[in-house]
Protein backbone atom coordinates (compact mmCIF):
# COMPACT_ATOMS: atom_id res chain seq x y z
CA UNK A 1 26.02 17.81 4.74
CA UNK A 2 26.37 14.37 2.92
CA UNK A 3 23.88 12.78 0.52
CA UNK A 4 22.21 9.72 1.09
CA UNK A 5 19.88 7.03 -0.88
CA UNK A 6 17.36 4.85 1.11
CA UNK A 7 18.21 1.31 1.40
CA UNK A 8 16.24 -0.96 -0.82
CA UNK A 9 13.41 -2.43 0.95
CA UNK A 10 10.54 -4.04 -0.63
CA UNK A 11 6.88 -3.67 0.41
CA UNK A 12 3.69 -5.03 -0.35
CA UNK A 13 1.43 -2.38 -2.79
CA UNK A 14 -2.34 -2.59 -4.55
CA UNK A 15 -3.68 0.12 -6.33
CA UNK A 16 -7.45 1.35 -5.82
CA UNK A 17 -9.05 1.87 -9.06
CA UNK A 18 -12.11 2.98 -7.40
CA UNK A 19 -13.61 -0.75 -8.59
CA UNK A 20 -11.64 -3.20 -6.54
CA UNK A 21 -12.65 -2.50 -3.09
CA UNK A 22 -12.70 -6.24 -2.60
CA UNK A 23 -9.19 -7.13 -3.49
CA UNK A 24 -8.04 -4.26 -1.61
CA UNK A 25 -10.21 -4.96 1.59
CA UNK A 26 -8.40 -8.95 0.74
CA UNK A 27 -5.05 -7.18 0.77
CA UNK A 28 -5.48 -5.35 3.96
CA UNK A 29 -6.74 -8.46 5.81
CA UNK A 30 -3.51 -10.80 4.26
CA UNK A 31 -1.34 -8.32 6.20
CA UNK A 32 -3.02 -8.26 8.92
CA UNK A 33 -4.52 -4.95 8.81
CA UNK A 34 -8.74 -4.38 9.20
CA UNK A 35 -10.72 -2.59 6.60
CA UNK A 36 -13.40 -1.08 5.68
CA UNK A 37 -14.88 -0.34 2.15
CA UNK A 38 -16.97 2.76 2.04
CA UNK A 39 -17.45 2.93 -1.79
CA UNK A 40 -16.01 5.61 -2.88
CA UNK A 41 -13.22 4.85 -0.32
CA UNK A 42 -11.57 2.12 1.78
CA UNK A 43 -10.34 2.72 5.52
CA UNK A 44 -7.33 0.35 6.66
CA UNK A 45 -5.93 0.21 10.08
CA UNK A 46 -4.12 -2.06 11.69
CA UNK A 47 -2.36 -2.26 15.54
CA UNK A 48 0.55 -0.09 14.24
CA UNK A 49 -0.59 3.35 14.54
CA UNK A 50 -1.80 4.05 10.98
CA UNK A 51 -5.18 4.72 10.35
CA UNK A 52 -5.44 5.25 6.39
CA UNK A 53 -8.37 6.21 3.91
CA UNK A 54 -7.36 5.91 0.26
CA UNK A 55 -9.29 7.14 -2.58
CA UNK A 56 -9.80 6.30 -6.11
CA UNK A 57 -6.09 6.36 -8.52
CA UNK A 58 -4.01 5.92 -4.51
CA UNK A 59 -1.74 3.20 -3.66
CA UNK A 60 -1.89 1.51 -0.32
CA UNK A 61 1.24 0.05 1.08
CA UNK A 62 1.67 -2.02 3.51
CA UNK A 63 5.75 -0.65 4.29
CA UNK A 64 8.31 -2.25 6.18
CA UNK A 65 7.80 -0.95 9.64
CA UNK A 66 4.62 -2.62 9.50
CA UNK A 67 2.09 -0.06 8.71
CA UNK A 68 -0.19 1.26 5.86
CA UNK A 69 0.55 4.23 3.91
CA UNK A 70 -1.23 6.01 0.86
CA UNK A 71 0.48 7.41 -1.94
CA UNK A 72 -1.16 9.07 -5.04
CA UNK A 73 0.37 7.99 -8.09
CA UNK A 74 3.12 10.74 -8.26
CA UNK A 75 4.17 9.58 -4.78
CA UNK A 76 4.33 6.20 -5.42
CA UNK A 77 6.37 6.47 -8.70
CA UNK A 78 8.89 8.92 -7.40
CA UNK A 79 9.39 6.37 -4.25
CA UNK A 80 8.67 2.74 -5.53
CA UNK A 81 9.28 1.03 -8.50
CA UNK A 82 8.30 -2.93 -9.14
CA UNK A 83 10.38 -5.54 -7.77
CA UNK A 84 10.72 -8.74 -10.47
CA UNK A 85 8.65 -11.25 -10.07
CA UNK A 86 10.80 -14.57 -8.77
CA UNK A 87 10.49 -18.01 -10.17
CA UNK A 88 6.85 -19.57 -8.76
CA UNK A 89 5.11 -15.68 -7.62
CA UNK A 90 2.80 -13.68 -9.39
C-alpha cells in the first residue's frame, strides 16, 4: 500500500443559498450544462452523464471530467479550497 494526494485541478464552483437560483441556473448554462430551478431546488444536467439536484447550503461543481457534482459544505471544504484570483478575474 502507498499513499497518494490528488493532483491539483481546478474547477468551476457556486454555492446555492437557497436565494440565487438565477445565478446558479446562469452558471449551469456558461458550462454548458441545462437547468432547471424548482424553488426550493435546482436540477442540472448536462450530456455527460450527471444528472444533479442541489439543495439549499450545497455546492455545485462543474469538475474536470466535465460533469456536475454536489457537495454539502463539509464535502466541499474537505475536497476544495479557493484558487487566487489572477490579475483581470473576479
Amino acid at each position: 500500500m502507498s499513499t497518494h494526494t490528488r493532483k491539483p485541478v481546478k474547477v468551476q464552483a457556486i454555492f446555492f443559498d437557497g436565494t440565487n437560483a438565477k445565478d446558479v441556473v446562469a452558471f449551469a448554462k456558461e458550462n454548458d450544462g441545462e437547468a432547471r430551478n424548482g424553488g426550493r431546488y435546482v436540477s442540472v444536467s448536462n450530456n455527460v452523464p450527471s444528472n444533479v439536484r442541489i439543495t439549499k447550503d450545497s455546492w455545485l461543481v462543474f469538475d474536470a471530467d466535465g460533469a456536475f457534482k454536489r457537495y454539502n459544505v463539509e464535502e466541499f471544504d474537505k475536497l476544495f479550497r479557493k484558487f487566487p484570483a489572477t490579475r483581470g478575474t473576479k
